[in-house]
Protein backbone atom coordinates (compact mmCIF):
# COMPACT_ATOMS: atom_id res chain seq x y z
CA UNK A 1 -18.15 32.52 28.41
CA UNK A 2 -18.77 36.13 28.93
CA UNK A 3 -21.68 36.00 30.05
CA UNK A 4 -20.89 33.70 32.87
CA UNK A 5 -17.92 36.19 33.88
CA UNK A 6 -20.35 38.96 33.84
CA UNK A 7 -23.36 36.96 36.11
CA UNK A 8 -20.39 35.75 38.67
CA UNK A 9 -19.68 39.59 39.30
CA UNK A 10 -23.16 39.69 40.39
CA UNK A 11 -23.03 37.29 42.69
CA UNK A 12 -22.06 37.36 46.24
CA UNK A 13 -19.93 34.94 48.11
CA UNK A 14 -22.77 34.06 50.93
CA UNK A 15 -25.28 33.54 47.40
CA UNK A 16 -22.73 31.26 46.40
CA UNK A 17 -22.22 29.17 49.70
CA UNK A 18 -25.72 28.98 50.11
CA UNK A 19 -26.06 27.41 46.80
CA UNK A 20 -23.60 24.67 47.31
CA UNK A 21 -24.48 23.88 50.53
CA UNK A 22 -27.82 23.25 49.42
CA UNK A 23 -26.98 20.84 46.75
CA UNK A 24 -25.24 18.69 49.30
CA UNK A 25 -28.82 18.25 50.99
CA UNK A 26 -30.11 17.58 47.43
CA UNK A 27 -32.72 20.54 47.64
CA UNK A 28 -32.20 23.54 44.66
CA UNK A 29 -32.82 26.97 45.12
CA UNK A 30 -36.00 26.91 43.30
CA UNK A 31 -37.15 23.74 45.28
CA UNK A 32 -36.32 21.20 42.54
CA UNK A 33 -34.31 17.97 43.13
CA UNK A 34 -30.52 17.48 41.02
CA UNK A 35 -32.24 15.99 38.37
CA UNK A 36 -35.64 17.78 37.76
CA UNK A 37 -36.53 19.58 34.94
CA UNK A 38 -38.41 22.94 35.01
CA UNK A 39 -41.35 23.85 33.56
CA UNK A 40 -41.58 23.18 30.19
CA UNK A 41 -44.18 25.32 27.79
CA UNK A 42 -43.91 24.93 23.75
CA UNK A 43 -46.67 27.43 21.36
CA UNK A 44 -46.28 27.92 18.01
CA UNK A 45 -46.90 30.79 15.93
CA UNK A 46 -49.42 32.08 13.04
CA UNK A 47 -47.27 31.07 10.18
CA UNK A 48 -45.33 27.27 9.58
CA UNK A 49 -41.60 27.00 11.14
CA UNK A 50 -42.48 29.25 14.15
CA UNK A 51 -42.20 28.65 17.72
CA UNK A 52 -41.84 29.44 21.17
CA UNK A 53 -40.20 27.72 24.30
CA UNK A 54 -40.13 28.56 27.63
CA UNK A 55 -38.24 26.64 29.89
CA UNK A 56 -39.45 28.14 33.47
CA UNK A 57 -37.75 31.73 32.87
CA UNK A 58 -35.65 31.02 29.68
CA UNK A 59 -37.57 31.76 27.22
CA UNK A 60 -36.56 31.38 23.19
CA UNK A 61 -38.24 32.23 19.88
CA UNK A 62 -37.25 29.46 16.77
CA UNK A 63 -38.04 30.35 13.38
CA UNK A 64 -37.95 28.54 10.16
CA UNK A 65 -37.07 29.65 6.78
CA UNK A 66 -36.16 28.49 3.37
CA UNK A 67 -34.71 29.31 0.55
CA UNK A 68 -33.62 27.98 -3.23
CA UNK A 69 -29.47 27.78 -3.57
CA UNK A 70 -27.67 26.04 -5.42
CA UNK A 71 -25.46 22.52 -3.67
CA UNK A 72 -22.32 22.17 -2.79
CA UNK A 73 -20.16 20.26 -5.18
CA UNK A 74 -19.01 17.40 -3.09
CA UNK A 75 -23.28 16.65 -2.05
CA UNK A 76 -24.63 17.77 -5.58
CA UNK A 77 -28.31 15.81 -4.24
CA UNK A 78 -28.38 17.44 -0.93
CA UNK A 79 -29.57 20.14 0.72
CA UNK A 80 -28.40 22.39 3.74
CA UNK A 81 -28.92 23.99 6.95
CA UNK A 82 -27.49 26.01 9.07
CA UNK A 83 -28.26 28.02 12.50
CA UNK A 84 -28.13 31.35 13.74
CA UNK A 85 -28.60 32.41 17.09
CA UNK A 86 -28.99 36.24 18.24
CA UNK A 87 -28.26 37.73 21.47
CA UNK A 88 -30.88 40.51 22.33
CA UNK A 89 -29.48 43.26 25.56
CA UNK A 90 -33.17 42.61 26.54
CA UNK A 91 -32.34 39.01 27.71
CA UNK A 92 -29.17 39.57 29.98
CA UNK A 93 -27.65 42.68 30.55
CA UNK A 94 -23.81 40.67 29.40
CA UNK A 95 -25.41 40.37 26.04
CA UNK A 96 -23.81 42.66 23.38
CA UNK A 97 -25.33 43.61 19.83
CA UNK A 98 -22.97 43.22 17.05
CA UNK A 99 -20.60 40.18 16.24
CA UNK A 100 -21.71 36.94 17.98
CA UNK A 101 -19.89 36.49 21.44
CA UNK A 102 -18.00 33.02 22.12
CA UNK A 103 -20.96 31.70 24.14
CA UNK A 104 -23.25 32.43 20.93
CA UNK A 105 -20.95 30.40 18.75
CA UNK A 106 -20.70 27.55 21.37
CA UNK A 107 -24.62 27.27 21.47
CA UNK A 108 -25.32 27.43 17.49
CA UNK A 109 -22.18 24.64 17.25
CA UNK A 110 -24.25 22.58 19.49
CA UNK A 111 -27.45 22.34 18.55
CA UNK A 112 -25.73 21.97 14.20
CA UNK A 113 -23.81 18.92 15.57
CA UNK A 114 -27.07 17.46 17.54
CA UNK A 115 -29.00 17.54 14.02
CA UNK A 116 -26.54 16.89 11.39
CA UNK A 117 -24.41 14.09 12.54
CA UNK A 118 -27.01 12.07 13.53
CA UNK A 119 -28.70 12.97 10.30
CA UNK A 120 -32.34 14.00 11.68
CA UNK A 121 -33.28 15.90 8.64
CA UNK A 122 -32.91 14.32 5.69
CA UNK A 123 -31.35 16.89 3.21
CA UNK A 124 -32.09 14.56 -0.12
CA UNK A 125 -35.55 15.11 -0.32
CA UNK A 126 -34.56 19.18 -0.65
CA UNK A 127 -33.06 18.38 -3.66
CA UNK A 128 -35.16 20.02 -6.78
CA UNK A 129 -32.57 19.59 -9.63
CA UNK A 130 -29.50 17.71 -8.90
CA UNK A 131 -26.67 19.66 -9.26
CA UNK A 132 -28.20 22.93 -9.80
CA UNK A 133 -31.18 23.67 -7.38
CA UNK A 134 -31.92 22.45 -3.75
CA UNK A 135 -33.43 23.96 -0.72
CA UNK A 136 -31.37 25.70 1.61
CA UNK A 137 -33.02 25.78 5.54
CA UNK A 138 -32.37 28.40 7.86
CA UNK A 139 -32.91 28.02 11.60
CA UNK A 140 -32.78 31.89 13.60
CA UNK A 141 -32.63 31.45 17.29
CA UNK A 142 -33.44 34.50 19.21
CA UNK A 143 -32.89 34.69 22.60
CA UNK A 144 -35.55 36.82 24.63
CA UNK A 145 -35.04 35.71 28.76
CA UNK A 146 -31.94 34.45 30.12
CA UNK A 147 -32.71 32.12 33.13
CA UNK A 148 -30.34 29.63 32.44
CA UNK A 149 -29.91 26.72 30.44
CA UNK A 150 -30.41 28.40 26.46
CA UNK A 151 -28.76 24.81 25.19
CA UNK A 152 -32.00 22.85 26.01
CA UNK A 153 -34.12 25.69 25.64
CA UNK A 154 -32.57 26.56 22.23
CA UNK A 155 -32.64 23.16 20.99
CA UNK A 156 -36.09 22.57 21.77
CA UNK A 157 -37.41 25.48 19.88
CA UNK A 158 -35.15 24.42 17.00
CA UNK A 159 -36.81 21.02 16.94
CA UNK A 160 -40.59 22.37 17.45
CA UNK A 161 -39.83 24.96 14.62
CA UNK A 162 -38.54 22.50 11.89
CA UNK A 163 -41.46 20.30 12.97
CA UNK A 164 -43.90 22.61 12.23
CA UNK A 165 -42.38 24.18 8.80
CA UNK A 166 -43.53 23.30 5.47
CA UNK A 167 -41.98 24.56 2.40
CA UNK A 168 -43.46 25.11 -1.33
CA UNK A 169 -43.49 22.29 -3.59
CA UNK A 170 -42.02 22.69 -6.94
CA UNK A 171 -42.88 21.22 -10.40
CA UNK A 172 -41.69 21.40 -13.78
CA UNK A 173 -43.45 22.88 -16.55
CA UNK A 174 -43.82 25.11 -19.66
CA UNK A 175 -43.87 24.62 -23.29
CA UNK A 176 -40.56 22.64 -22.89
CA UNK A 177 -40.95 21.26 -19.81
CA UNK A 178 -38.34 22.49 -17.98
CA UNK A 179 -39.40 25.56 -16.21
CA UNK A 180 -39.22 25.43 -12.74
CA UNK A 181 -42.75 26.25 -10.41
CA UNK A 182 -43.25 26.99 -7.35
CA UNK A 183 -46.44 27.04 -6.50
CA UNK A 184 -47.71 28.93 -3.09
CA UNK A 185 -49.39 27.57 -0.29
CA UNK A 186 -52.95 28.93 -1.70
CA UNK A 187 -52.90 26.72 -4.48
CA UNK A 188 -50.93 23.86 -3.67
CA UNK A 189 -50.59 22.46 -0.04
CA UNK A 190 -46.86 23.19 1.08
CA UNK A 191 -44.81 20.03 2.15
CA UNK A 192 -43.42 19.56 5.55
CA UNK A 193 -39.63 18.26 6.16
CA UNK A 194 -38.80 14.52 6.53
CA UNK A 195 -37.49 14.18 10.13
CA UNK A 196 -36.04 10.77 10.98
CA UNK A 197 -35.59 11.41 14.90
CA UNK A 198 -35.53 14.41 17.28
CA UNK A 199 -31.99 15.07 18.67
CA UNK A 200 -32.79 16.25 22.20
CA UNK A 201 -30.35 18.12 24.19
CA UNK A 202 -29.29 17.78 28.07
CA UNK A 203 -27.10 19.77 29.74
CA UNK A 204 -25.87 18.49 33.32
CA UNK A 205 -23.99 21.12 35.77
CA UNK A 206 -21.25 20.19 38.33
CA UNK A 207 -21.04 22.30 41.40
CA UNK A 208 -18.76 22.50 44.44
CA UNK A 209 -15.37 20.45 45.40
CA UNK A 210 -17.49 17.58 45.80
CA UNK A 211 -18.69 17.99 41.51
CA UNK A 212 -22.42 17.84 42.57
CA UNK A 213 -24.19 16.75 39.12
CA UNK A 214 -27.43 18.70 38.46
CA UNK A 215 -29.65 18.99 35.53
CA UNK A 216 -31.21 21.72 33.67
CA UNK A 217 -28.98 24.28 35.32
CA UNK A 218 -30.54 27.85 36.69
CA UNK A 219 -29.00 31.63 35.65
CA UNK A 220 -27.33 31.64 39.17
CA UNK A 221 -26.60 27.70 39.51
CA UNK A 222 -24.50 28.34 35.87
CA UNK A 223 -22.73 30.93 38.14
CA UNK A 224 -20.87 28.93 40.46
CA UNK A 225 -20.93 25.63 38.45
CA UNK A 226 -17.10 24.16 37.69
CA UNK A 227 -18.10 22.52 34.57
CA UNK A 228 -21.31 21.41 32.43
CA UNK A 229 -22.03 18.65 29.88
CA UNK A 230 -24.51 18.55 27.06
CA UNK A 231 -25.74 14.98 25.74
CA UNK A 232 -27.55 14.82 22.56
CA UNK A 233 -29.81 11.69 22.61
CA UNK A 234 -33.08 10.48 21.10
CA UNK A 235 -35.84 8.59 22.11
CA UNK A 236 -33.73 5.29 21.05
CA UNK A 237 -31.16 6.07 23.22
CA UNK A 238 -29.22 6.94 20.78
CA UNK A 239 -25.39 8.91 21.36
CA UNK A 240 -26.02 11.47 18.61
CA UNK A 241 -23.47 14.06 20.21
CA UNK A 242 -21.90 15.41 23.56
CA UNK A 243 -19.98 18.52 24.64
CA UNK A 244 -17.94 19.24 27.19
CA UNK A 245 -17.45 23.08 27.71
CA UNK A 246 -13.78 22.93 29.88
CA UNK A 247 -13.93 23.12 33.22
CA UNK A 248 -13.01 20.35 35.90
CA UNK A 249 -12.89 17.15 34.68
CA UNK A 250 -15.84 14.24 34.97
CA UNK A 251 -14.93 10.44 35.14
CA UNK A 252 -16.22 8.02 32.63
CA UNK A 253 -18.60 6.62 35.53
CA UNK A 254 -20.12 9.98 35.92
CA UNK A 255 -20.68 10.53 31.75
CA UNK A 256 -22.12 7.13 31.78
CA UNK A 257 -24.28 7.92 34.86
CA UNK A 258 -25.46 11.05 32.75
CA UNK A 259 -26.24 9.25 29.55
CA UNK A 260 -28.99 7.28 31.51
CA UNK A 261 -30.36 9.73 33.23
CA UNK A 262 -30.70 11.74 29.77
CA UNK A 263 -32.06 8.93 27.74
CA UNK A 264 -35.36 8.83 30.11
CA UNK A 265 -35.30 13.28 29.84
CA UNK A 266 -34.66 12.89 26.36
CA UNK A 267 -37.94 10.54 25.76
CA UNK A 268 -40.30 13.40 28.18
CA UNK A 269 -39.21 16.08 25.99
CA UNK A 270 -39.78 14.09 22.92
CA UNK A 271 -43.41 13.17 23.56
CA UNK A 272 -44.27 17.22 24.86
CA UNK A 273 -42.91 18.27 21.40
CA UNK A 274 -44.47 15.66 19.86
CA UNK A 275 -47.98 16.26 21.44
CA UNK A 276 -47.61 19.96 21.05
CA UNK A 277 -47.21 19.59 17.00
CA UNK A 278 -49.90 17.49 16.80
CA UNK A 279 -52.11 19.86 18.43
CA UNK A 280 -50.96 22.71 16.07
CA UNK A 281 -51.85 20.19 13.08
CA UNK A 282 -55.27 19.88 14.36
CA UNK A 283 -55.60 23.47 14.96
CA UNK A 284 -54.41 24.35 10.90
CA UNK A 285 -56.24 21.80 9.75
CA UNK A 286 -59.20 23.15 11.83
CA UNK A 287 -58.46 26.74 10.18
CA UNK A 288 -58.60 25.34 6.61
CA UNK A 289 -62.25 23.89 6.45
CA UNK A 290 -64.85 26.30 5.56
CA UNK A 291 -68.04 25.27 7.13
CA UNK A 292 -71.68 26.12 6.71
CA UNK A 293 -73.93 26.58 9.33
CA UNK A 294 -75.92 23.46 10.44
CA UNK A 295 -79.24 24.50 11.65
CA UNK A 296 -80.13 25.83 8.67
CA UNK A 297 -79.10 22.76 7.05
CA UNK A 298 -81.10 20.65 9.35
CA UNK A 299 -84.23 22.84 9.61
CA UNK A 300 -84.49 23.03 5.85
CA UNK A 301 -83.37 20.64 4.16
CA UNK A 302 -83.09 17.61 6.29
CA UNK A 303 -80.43 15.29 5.25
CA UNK A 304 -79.83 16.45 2.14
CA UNK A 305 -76.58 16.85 0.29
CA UNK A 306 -73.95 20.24 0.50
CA UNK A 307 -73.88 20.65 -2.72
CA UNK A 308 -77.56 20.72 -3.02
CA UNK A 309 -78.19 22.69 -0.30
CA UNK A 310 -75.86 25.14 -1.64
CA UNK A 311 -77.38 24.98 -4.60
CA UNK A 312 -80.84 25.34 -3.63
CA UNK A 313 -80.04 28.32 -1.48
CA UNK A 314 -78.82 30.44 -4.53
CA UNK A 315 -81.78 29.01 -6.38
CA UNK A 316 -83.89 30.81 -3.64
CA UNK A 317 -81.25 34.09 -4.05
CA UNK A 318 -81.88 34.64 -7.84
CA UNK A 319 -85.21 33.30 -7.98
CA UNK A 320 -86.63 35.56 -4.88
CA UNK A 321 -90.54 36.50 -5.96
CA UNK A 322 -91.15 35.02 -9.04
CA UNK A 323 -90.53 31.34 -7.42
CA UNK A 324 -93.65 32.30 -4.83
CA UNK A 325 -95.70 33.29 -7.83
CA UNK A 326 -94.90 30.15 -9.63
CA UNK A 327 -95.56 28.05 -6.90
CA UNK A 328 -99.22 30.08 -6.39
CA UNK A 329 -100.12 29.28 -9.79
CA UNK A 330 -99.22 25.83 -9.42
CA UNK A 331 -101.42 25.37 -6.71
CA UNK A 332 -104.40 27.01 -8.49
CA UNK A 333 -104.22 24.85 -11.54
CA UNK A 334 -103.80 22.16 -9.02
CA UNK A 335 -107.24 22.81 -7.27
CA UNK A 336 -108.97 23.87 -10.41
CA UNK A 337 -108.19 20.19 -11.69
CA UNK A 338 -109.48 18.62 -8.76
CA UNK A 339 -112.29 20.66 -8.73
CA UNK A 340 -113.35 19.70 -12.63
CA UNK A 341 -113.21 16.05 -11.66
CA UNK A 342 -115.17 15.97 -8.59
CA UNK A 343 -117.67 18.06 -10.76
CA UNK A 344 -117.67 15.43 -13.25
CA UNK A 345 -118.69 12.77 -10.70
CA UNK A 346 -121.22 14.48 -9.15
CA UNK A 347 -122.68 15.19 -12.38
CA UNK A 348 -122.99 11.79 -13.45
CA UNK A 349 -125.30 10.77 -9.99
CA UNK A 350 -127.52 13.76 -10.24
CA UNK A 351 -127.92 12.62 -14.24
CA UNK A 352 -128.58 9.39 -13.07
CA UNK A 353 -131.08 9.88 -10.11
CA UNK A 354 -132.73 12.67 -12.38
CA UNK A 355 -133.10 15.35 -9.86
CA UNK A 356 -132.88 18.95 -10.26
CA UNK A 357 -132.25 21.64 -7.45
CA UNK A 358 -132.73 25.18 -6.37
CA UNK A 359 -131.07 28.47 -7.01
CA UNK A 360 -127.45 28.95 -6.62
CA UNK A 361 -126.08 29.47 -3.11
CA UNK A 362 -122.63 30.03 -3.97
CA UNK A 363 -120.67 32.42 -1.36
CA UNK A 364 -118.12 34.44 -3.32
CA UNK A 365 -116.90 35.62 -0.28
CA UNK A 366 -115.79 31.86 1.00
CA UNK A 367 -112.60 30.39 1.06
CA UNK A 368 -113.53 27.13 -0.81
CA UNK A 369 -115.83 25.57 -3.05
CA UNK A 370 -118.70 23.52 -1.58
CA UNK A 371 -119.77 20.51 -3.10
CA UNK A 372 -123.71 21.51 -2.33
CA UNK A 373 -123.04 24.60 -4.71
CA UNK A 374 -121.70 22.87 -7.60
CA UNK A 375 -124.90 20.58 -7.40
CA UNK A 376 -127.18 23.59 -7.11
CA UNK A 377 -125.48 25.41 -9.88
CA UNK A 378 -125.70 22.51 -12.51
CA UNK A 379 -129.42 21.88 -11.23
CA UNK A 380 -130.02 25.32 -12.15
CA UNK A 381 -128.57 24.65 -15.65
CA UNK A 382 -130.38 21.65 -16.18
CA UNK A 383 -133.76 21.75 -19.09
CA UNK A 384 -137.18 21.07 -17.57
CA UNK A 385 -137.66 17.02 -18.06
CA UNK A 386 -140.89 17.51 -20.28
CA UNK A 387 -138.89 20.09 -22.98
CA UNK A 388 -136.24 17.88 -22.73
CA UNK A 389 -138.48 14.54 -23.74
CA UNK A 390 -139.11 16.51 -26.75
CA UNK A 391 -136.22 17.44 -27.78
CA UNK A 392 -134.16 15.37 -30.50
CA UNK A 393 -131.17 13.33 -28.92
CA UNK A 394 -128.79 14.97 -31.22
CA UNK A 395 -129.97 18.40 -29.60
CA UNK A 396 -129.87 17.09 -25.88
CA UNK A 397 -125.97 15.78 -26.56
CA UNK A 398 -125.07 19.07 -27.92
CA UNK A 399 -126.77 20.97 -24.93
CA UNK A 400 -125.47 18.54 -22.77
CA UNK A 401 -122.00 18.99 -23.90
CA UNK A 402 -122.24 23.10 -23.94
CA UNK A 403 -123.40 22.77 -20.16
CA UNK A 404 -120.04 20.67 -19.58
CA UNK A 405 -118.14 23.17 -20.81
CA UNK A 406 -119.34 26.25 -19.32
CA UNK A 407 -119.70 24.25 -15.90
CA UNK A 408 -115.94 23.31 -16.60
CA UNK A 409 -115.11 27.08 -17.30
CA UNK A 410 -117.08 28.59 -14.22
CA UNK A 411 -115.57 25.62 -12.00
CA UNK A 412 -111.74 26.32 -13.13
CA UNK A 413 -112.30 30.20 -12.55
CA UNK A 414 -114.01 29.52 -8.63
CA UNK A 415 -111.01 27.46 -8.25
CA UNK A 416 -108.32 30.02 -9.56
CA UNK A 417 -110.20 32.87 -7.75
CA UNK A 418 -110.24 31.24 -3.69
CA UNK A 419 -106.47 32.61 -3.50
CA UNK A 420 -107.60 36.21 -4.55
CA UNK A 421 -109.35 38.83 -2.19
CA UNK A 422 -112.75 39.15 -2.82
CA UNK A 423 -114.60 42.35 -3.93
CA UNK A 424 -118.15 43.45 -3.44
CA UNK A 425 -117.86 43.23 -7.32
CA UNK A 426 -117.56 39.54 -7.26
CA UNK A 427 -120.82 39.23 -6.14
CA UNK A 428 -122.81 40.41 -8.52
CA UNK A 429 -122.80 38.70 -11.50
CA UNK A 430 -122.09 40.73 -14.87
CA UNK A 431 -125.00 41.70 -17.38
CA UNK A 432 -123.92 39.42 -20.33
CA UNK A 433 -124.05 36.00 -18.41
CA UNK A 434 -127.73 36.87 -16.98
CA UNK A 435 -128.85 37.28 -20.65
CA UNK A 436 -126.51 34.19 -21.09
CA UNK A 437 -128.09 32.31 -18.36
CA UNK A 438 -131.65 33.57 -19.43
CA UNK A 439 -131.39 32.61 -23.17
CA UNK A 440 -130.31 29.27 -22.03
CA UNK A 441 -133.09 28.19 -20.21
CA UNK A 442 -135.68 29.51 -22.62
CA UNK A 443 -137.51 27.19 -24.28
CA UNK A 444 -136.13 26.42 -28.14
């Protein structure tokens, strides 16, 4: 109540006239109608259990704590909560620091009444061991812009705040069994609080002889109000709790004129703070995944798997050069193979047709091997036909065979050596296989 002494010392009497004879043309100062709401804003902080409401220039900061104590004896299986609100100098020049003013006990009285005698929170599932242990939740309310109305605004941030908080779960373990765990959020994923309903508060405002009802009252409409009314309801329409702060009296028409009016307030407000927590869900949930970047994944691999493109990418890490040499080799043998067996089937017409050829006119300087120079070098290889009439067939086989396998050797090292620059020394063929070459095709 201080505070409203202090503000009405502010005020002047032509402020004040000006403000009731306004209401009795239903227009506000700020150019709402009686039963208009301001702007309404709800964001949420870094960490679970914080928030922030402003409710056009009220603004309020709700956060969320918890905290392992032990019951009280006559609710061993239940936990607790309780609210503190805080008064900053910075909000309205009436506030004091120090010991909580009257108005500061009045607001933390009504938003505790709001949540736990229509039971929103359900304090059994804090319970860790019956008797002993059970989570104890802490609501701070801190106060940062007074422009009127700090019940809604304070009991919105309240809400938003235990909506949002999540506290550590607990196990039992040890060699016994029976030590207590709690694990942190980086290994185990925290739990949120089971909320049956949100107790939404509405505070009406009578001004003038004439008790001119209003809603969501303003710092200078709270001034020269005779009386105010806060109804705690839920989207069921619900009763959950009302308070009547002195004043001139209301008729039971009015209260029940007020109760409908905040049922349909009480389901807006509902759905914002619903909507709002739900996008702060999607946002840590967001925050959580670790993702990997797609274009490489589609560029590279295709459709393939995470794991295995994970894993193939620190294949590629370790492996680095010797994986390109591997490969290299792989595709020499490769070639050399094919190589040998087109050699083999060529062989077999020119044996059949009987022709021989010219000199060799293998390039070593080209890129590949043609076929016309594996015929000319196994021509050149070849015995005259009338030696080899002569010869014994046992002979000719083992000739035959020797000519396989040097034609086999030469064709695997042509094959190996198109990957590898070529030298002038490549072209001239060593001493040892010209006396090779000559001793072969002497006569025996």
């Amino acid at each position: 109540m201080e505070q409203r002494v202090a503000t009405s010392l502010i005020m002047t009497v032509n402020e004040k006239i000006f403000i009731e004879s306004a209401l009795l043309s239903e227009i506000r100062v700020d150019g709402r109608r009686p039963f208009d709401y301001r702007t309404l804003t709800i964001t949420f902080g870094s960490e679970d259990g914080s928030s922030e409401v402003q409710l056009g220039q009220t603004q309020v900061i709700g956060f969320v704590t918890a905290q392992l104590v032990q019951p009280y004896r006559d609710r061993p299986n239940e936990g607790s909560f309780s609210i503190y609100t805080e008064f900053s100098p910075m909000a309205d020049p009436s506030f004091e620091t120090g010991r909580p003013t009257d108005f500061a006990i009045e607001l933390g009285r009504i938003i505790d009444r709001g949540l736990r005698e229509s039971r929103a929170v359900d304090t059994e599932s804090l319970c860790v061991i019956s008797g002993k242990l059970v989570w104890s939740i802490r609501i701070d309310l801190h106060i940062i812009d007074n422009g009127g109305n700090l019940v809604d605004a304070a009991n919105i941030a309240a809400l938003a705040a235990l909506s949002t908080f999540r506290r550590p779960e607990c196990t039992f373990g040890g060699e016994d069994g029976q030590q207590l765990i709690i694990h942190p959020p980086d290994v185990r994923e925290p739990l949120p609080l089971i909320i049956h309903h949100l107790p939404v508060a509405v505070t009406f405002g009578f001004i003038g002889k004439e008790n001119t009802m209003v809603i969501d009252p303003t710092h200078y409409e709270e001034a020269v109000m005779g009386g105010s009314m806060t109804a705690t309801l839920n989207t069921n329409g619900d009763v959950c709790a009302i308070q009547k702060a002195g004043g001139e009296g209301v008729p039971h028409s009015v209260i029940m004129q007020c109760l409908r009016i905040a049922s349909v307030k009480a389901a807006d407000i509902t759905n914002k703070i619903k909507n709002s927590v739900e996008s702060y869900n999607t946002e840590r949930s967001l925050r959580k995944v670790k993702r990997h970047n797609p274009s490489t994944v589609v560029i590279e691999f295709g459709q393939q798997g995470c794991g295995d493109v994970a894993k193939h990418h620190m294949e590629r890490l370790n492996l680095g050069s010797d994986e390109s040499s591997v490969i290299s080799h792989s595709d020499d043998v490769e070639i050399g193979r094919k190589l040998i067996e087109n050699d083999k089937m060529e062989k077999r017409n020119i044996t059949a047709k009987g022709s021989c050829g010219g000199p060799a006119t293998w390039d070593p300087y080209s890129r590949g091997v043609d076929g016309n120079a594996l015929r000319a070098s196994l021509a050149s290889r070849a015995t005259p036909p009338e030696i080899h009439k002569e010869e014994p067939k046992q002979e000719k086989q083992n000739e035959t065979l020797s000519s396989q396998q040097s034609l086999v050797h030469e064709v695997t090292k042509i094959g190996l050596q198109t990957k590898q620059p070529k030298t002038l020394k490549d072209a001239v063929k060593p001493r040892h296989k010209r006396r090779n070459k000559m001793a072969n095709s002497s006569p025996s």
